[in-house]
N, C-alpha and C. Protein backbone atom coordinates (compact mmCIF):
# COMPACT_ATOMS: atom_id res chain seq x y z
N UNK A 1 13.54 0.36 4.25
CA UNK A 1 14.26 1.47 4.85
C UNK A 1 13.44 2.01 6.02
N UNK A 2 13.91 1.95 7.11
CA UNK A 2 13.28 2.79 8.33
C UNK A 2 13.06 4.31 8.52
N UNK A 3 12.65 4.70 8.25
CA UNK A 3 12.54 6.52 8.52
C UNK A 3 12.83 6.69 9.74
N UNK A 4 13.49 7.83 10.48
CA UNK A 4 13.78 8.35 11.75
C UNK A 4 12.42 8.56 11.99
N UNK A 5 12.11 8.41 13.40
CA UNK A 5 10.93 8.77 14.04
C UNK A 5 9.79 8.32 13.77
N UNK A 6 9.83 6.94 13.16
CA UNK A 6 8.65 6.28 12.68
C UNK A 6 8.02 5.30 13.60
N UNK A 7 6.91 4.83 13.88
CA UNK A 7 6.27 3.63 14.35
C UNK A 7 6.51 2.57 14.05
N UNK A 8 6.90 1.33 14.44
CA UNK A 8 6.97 -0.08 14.03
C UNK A 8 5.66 -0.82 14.33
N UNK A 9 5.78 -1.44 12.68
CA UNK A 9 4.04 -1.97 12.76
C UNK A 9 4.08 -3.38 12.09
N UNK A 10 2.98 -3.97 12.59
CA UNK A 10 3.12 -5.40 11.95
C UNK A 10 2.12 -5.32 11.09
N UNK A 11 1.65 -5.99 9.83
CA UNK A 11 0.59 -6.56 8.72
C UNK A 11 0.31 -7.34 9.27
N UNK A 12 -0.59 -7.42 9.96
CA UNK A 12 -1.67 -8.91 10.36
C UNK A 12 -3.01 -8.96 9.81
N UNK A 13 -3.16 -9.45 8.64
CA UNK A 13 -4.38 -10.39 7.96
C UNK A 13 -4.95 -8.61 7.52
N UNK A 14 -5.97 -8.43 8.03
CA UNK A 14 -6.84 -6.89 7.74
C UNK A 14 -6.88 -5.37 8.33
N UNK A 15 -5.72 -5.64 9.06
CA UNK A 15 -5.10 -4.61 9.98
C UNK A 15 -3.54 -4.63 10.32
N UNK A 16 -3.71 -3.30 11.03
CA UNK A 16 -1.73 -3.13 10.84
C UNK A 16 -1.71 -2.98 12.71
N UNK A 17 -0.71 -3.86 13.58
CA UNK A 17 -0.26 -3.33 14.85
C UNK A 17 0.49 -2.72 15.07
N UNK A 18 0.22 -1.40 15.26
CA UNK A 18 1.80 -0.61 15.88
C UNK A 18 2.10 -1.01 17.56
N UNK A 19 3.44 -0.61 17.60
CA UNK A 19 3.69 -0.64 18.98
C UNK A 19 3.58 0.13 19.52
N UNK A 20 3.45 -0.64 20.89
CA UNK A 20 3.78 0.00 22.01
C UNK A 20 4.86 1.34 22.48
N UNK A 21 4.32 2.66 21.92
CA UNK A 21 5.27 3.52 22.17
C UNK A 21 4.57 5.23 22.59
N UNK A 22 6.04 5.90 22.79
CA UNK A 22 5.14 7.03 22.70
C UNK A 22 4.70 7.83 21.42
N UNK A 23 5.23 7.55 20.45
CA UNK A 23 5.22 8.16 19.24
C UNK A 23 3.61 7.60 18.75
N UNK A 24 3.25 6.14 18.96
CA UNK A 24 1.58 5.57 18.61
C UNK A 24 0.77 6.26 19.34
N UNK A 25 1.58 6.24 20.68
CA UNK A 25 0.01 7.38 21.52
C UNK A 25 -0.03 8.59 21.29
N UNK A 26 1.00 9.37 20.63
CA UNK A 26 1.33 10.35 19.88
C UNK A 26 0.02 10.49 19.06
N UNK A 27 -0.01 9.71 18.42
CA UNK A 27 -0.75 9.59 17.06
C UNK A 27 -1.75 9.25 16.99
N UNK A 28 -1.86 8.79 18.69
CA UNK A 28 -3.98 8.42 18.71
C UNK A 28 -4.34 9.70 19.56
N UNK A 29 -3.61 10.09 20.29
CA UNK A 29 -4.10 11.29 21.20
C UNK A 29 -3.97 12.80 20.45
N UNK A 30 -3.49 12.56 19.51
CA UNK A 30 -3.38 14.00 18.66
C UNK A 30 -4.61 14.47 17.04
N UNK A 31 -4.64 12.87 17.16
CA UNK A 31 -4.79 12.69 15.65
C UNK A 31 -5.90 11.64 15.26
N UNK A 32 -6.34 10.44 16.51
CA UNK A 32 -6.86 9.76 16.27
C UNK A 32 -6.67 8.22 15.39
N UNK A 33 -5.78 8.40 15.34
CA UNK A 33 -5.07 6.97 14.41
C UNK A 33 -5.11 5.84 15.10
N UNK A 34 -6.12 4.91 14.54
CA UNK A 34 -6.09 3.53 15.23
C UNK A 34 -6.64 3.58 17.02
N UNK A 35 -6.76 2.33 17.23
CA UNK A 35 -7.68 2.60 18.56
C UNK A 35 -6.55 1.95 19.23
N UNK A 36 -6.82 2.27 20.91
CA UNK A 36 -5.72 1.36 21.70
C UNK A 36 -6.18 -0.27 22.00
N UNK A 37 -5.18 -0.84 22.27
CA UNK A 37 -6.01 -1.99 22.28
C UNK A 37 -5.36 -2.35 23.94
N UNK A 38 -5.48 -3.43 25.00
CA UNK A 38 -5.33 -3.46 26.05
C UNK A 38 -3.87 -4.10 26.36
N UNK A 39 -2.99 -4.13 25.85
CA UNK A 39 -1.44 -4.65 25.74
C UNK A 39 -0.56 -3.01 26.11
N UNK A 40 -1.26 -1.79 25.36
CA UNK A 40 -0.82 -0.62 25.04
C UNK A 40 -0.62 -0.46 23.30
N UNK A 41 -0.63 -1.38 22.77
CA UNK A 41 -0.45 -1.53 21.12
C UNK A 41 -1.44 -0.79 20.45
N UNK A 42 -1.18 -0.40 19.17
CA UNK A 42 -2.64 0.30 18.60
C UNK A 42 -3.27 -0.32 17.23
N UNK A 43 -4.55 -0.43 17.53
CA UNK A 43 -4.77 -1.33 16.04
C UNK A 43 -5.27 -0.41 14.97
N UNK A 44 -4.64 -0.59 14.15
CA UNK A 44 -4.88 0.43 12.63
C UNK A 44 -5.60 -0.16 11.66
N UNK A 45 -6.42 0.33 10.80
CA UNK A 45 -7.01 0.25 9.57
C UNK A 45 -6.02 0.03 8.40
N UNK A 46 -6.48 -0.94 7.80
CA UNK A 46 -5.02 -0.62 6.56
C UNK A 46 -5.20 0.66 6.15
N UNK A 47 -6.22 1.66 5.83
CA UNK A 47 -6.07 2.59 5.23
C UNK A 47 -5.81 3.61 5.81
N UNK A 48 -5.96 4.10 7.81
CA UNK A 48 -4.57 4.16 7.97
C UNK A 48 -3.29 4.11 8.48
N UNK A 49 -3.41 2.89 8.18
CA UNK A 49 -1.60 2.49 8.37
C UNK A 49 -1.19 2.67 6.59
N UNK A 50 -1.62 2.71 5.59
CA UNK A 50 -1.34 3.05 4.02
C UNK A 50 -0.84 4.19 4.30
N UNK A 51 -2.03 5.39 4.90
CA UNK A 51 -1.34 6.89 5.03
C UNK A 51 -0.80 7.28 5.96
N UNK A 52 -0.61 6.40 6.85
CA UNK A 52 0.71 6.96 7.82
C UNK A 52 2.20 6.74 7.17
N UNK A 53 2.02 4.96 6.27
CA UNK A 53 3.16 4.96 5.98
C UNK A 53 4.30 6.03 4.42
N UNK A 54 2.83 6.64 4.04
CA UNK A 54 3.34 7.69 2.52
C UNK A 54 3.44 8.37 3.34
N UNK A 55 3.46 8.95 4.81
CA UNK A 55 3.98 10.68 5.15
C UNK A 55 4.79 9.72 6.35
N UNK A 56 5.18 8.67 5.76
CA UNK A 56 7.05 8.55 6.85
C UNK A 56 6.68 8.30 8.48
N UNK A 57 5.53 8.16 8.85
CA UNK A 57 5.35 8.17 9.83
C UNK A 57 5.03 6.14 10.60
N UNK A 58 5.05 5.84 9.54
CA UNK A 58 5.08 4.32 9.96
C UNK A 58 6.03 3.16 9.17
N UNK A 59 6.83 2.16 9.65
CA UNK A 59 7.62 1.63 8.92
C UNK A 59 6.63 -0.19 9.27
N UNK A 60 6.15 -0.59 8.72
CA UNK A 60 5.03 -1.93 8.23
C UNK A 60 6.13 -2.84 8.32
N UNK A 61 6.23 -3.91 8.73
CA UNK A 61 6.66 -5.02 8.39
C UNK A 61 5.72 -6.24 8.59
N UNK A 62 6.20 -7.48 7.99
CA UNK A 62 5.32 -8.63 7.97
C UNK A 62 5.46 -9.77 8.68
N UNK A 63 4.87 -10.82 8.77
CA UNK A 63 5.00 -11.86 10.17
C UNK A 63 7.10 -12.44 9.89
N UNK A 64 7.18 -11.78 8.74
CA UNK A 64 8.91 -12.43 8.49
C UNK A 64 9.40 -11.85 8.56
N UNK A 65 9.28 -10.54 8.87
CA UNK A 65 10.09 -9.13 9.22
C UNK A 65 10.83 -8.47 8.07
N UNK A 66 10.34 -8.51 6.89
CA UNK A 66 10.20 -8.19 5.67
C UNK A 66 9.43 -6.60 5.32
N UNK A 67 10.09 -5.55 5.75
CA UNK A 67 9.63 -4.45 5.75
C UNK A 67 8.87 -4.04 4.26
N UNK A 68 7.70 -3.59 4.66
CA UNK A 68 6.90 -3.26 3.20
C UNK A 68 6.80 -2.09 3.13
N UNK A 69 7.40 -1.79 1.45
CA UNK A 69 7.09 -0.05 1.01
C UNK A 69 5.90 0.24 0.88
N UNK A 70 5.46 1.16 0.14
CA UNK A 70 4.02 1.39 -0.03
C UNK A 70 3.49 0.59 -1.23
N UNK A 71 4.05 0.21 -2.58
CA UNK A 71 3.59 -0.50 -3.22
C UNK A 71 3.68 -2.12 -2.72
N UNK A 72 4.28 -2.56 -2.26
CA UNK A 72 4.04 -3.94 -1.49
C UNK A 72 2.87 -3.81 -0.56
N UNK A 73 2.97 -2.65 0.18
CA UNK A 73 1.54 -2.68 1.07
C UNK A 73 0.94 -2.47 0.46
N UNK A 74 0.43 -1.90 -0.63
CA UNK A 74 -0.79 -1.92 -1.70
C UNK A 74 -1.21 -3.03 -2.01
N UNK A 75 0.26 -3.70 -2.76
CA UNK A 75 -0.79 -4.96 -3.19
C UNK A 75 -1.14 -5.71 -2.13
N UNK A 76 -0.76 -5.89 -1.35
CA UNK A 76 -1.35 -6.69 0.40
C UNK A 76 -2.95 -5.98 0.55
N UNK A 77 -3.08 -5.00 0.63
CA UNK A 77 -4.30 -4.70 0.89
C UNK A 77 -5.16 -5.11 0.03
N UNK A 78 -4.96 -4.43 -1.36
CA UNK A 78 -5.63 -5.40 -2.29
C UNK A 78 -6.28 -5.93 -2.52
N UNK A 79 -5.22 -7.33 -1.76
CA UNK A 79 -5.62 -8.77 -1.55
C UNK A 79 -6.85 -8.54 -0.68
N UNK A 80 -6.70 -8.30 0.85
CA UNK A 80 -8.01 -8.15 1.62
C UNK A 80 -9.05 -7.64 1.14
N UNK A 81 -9.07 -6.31 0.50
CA UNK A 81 -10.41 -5.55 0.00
C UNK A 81 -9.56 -4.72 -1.76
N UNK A 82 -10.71 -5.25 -2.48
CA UNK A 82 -10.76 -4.76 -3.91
C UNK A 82 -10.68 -3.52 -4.49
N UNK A 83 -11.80 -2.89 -3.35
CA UNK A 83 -11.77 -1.50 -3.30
C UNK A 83 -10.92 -0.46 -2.52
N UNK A 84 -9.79 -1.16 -2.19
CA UNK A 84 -8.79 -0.55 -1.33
C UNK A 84 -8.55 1.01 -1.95
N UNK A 85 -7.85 0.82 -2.62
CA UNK A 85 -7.60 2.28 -3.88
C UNK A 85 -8.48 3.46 -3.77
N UNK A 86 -9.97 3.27 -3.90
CA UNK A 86 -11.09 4.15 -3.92
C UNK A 86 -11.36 4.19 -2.49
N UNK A 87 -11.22 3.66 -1.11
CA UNK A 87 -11.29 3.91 0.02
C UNK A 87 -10.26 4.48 0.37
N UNK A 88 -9.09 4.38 -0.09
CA UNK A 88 -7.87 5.11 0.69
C UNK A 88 -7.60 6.56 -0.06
N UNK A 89 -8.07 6.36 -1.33
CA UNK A 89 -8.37 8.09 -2.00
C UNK A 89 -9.02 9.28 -0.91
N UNK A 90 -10.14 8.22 -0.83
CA UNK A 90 -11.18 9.31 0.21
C UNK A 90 -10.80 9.42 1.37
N UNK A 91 -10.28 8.58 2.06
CA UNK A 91 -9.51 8.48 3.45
C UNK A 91 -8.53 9.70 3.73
N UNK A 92 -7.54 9.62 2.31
CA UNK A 92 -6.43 10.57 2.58
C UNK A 92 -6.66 11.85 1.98
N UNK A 93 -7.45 12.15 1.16
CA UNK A 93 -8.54 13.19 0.72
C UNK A 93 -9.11 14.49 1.90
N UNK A 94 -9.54 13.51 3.31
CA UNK A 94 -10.53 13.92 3.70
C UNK A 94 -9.20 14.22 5.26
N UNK A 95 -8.33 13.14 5.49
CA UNK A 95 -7.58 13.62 6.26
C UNK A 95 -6.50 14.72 6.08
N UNK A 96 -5.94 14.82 4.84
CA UNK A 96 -5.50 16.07 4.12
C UNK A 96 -6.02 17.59 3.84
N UNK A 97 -7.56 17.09 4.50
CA UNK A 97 -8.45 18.66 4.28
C UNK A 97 -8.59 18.79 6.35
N UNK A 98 -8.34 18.07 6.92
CA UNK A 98 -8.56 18.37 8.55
C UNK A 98 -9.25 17.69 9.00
N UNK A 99 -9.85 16.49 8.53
CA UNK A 99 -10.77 15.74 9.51
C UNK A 99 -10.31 14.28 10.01
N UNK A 100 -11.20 14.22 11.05
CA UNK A 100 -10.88 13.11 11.37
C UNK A 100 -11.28 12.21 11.43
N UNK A 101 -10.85 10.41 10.26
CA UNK A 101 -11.62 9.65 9.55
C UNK A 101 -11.86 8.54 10.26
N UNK A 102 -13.09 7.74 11.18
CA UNK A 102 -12.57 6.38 11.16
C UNK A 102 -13.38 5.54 10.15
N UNK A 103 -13.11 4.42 10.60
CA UNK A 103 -14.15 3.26 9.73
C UNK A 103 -15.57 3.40 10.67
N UNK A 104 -16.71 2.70 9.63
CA UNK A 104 -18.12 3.08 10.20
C UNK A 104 -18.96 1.66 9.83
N UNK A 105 -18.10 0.20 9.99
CA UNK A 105 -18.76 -0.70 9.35
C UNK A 105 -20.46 -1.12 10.86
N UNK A 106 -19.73 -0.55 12.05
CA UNK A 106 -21.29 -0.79 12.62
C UNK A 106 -22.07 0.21 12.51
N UNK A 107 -22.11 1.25 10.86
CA UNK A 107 -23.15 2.26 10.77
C UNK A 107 -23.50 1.64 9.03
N UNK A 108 -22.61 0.47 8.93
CA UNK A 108 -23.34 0.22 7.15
C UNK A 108 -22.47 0.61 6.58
N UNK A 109 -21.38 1.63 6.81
CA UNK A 109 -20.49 2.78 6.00
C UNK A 109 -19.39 2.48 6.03
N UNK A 110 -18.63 3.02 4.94
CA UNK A 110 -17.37 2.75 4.77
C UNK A 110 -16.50 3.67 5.97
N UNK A 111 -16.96 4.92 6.46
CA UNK A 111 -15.94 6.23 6.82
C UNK A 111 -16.85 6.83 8.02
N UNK A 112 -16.80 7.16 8.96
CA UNK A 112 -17.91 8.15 9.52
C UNK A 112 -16.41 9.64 9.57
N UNK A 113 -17.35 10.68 9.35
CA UNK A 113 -15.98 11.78 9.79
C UNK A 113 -16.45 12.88 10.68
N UNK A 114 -15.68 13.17 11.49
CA UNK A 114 -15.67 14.11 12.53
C UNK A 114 -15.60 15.65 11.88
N UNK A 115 -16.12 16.29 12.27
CA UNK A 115 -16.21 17.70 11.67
C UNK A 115 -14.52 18.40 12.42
N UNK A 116 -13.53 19.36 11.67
CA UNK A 116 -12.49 19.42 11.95
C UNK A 116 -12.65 20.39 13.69
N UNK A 117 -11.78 19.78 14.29
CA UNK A 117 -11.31 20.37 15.36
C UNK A 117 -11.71 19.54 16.70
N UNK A 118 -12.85 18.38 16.26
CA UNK A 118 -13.53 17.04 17.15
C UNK A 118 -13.07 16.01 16.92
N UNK A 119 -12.90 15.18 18.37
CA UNK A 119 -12.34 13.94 18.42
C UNK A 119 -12.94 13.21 18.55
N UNK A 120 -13.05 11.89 18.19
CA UNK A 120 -14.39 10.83 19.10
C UNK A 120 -14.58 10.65 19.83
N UNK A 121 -15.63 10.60 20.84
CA UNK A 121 -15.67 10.73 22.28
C UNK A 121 -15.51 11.74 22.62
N UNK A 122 -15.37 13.07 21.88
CA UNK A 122 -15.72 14.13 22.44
C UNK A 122 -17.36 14.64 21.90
N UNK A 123 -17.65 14.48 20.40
CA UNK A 123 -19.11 14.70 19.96
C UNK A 123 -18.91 13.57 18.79
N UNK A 124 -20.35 13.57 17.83
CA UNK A 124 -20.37 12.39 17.46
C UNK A 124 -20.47 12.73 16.04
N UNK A 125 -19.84 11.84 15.03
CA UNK A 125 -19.43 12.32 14.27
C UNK A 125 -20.36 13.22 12.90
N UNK A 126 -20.15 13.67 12.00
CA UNK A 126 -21.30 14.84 11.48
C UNK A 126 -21.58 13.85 10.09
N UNK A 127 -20.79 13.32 9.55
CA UNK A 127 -21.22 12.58 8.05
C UNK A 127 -20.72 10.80 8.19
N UNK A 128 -21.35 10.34 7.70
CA UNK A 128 -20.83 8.87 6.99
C UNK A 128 -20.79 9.08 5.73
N UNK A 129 -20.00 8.45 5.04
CA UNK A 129 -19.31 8.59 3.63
C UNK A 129 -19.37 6.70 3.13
N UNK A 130 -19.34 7.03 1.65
CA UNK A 130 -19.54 5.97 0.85
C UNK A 130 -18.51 5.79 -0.66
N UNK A 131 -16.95 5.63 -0.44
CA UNK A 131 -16.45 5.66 -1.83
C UNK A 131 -16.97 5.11 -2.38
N UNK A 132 -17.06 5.79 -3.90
CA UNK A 132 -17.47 5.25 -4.97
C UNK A 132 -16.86 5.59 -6.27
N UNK A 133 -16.46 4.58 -7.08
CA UNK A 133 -15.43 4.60 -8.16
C UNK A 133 -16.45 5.61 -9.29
N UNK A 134 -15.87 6.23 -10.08
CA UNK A 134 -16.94 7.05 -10.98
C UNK A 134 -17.22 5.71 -11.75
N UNK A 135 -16.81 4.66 -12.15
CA UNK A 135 -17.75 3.63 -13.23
C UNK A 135 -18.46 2.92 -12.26
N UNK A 136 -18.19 2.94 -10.97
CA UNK A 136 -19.71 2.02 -10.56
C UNK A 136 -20.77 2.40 -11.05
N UNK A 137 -21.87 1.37 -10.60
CA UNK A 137 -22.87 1.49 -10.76
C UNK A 137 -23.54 1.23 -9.28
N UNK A 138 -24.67 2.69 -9.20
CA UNK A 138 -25.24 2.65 -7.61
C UNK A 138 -26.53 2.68 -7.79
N UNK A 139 -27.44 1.70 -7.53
CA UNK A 139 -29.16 1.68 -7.93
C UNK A 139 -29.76 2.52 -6.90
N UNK A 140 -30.97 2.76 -7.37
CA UNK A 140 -31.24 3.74 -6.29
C UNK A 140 -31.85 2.77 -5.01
N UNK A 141 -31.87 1.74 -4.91
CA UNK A 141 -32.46 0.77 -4.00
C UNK A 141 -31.01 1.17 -2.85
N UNK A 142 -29.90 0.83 -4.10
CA UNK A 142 -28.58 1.40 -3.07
C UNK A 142 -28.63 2.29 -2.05
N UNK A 143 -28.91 3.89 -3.25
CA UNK A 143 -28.63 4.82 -3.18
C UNK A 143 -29.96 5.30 -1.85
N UNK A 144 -30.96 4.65 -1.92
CA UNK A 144 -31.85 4.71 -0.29
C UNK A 144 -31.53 3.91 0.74
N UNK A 145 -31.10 2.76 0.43
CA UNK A 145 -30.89 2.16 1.57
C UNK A 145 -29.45 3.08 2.41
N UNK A 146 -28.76 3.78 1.58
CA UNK A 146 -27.35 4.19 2.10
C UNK A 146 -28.19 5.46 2.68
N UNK A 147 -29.21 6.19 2.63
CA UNK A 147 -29.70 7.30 2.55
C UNK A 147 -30.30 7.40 4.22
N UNK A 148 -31.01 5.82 4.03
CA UNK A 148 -31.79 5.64 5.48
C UNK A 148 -30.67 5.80 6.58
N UNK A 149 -29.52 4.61 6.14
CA UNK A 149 -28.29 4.88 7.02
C UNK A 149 -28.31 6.14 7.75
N UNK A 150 -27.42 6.77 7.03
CA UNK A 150 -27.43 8.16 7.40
C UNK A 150 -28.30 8.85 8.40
N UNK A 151 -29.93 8.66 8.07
CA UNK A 151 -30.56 9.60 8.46
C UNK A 151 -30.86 9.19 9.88
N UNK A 152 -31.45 7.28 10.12
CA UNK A 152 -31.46 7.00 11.40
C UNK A 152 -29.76 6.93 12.23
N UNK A 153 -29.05 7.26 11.76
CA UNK A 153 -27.97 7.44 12.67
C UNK A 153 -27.36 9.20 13.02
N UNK A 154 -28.35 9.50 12.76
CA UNK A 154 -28.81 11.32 12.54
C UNK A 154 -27.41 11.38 12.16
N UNK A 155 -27.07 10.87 11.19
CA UNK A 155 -25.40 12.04 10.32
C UNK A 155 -26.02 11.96 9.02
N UNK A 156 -24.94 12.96 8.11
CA UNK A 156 -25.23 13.75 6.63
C UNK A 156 -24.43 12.27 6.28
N UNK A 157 -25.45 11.95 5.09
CA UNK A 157 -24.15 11.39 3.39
C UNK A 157 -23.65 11.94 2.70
N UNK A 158 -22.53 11.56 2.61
CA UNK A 158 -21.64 12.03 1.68
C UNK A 158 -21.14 10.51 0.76
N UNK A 159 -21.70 10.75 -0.39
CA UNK A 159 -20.87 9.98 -1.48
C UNK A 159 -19.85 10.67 -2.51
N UNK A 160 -18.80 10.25 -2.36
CA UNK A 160 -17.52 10.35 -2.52
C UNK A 160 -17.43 9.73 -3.72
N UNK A 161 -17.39 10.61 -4.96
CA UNK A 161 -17.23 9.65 -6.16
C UNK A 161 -15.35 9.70 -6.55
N UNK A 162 -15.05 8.87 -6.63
CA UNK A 162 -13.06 9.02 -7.06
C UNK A 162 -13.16 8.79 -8.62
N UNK A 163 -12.45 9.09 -9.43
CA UNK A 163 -11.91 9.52 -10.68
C UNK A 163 -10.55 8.32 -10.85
N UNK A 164 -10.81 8.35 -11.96
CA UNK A 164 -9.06 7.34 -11.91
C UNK A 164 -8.00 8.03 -11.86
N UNK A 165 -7.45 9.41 -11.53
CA UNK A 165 -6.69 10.28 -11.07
C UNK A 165 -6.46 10.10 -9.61
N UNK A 166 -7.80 9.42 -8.91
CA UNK A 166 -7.89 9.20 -7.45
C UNK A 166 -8.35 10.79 -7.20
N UNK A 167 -8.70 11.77 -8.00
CA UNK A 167 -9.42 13.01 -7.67
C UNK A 167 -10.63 12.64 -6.84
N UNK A 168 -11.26 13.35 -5.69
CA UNK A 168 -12.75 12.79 -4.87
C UNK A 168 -13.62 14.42 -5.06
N UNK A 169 -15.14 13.87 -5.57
CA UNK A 169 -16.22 14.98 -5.63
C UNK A 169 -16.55 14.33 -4.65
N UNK A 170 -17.33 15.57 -3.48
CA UNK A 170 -18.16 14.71 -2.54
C UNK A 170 -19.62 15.46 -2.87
N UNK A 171 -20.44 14.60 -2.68
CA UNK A 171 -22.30 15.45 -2.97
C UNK A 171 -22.95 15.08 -1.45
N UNK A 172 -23.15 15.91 -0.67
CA UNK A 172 -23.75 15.23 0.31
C UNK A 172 -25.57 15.40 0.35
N UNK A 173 -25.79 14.23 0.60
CA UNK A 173 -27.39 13.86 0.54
C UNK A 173 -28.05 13.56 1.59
N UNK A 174 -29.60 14.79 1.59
CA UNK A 174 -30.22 14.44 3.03
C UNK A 174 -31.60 14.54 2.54
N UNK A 175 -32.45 14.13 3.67
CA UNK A 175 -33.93 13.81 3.74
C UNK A 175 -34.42 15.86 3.61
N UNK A 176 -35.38 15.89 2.60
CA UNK A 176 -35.59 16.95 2.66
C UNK A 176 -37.49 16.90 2.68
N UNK A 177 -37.71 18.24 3.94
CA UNK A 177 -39.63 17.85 3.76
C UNK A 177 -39.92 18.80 3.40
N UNK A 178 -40.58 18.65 2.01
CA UNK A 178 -41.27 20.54 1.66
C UNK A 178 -42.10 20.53 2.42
């Protein structure tokens, strides 16, 4: 089903393409969603093109033009990453409280987030974040190496533990010198 006023987007492999429109530049110039890419198209994160498409704002289809609801795009993502579920908790968690989320895989991190009311490229962002399911298990070899992250990329950690409710505690952790 198409929603009025939605984006048309394709599922390609680990990312979603929206088109070419004004409603996508809408949505990167307001909001930050997905980056532009040089066609005018915008490339999205599955997680979010997941939460654009639960608030109606994106209609997904696939290389067969097989429009996907949100549980079909679930299990598609899934497929790509395991931990989809516990990344898109915190994703829509954190965009539901005012910020603005991207991915941070050239900082080590799952999330870097903008403190509310900053865009990227305007200042740089204040935390990297790390979902984490409450039954993982995080060693502290982890739990420093994620720590160093943080600190040489001068932003705060935040580990994000999710609940099987998909509820998120965040604890944020920094270098402290008595």
């Amino acid at each position: 089903m198409v929603k009025a006023k939605s984006v048309e987007a394709l599922f390609v492999g680990e990312r979603v393409i929206a088109e070419n429109s004004d409603m996508s530049r809408e949505l990167y110039d307001k909001s930050r969603f997905g980056y532009p890419l040089q066609d005018g198209k915008f490339q999205l994160s599955l997680v979010e093109a997941f939460y654009l498409l639960k608030k109606g704002k994106l209609n997904v289809k696939d290389y067969h033009g097989k429009v996907l609801d949100d549980k079909l795009f679930l299990r598609r993502a899934k497929k790509y990453d395991p931990k989809f579920w516990v990344r898109y908790s915190v994703f829509s968690d954190l965009r539901d409280r005012g910020y603005i989320v991207k991915t941070a895989l050239k900082f080590g991190a799952d999330f870097r987030v903008y403190p509310r009311g900053v865009k990227p490229g305007e200042d740089h962002a204040k935390w990297i974040v790390y979902p984490v399911h409450e039954s993982e298990v995080l060693t502290w070899y982890d739990f420093a190496a994620k720590n160093r992250v943080a600190h040489s990329t001068r932003k705060k950690l935040l580990i994000a533990i999710v609940d099987e409710e998909g509820d998120v505690t965040y604890y944020e952790i920094r270098w402290l010198k008595p």
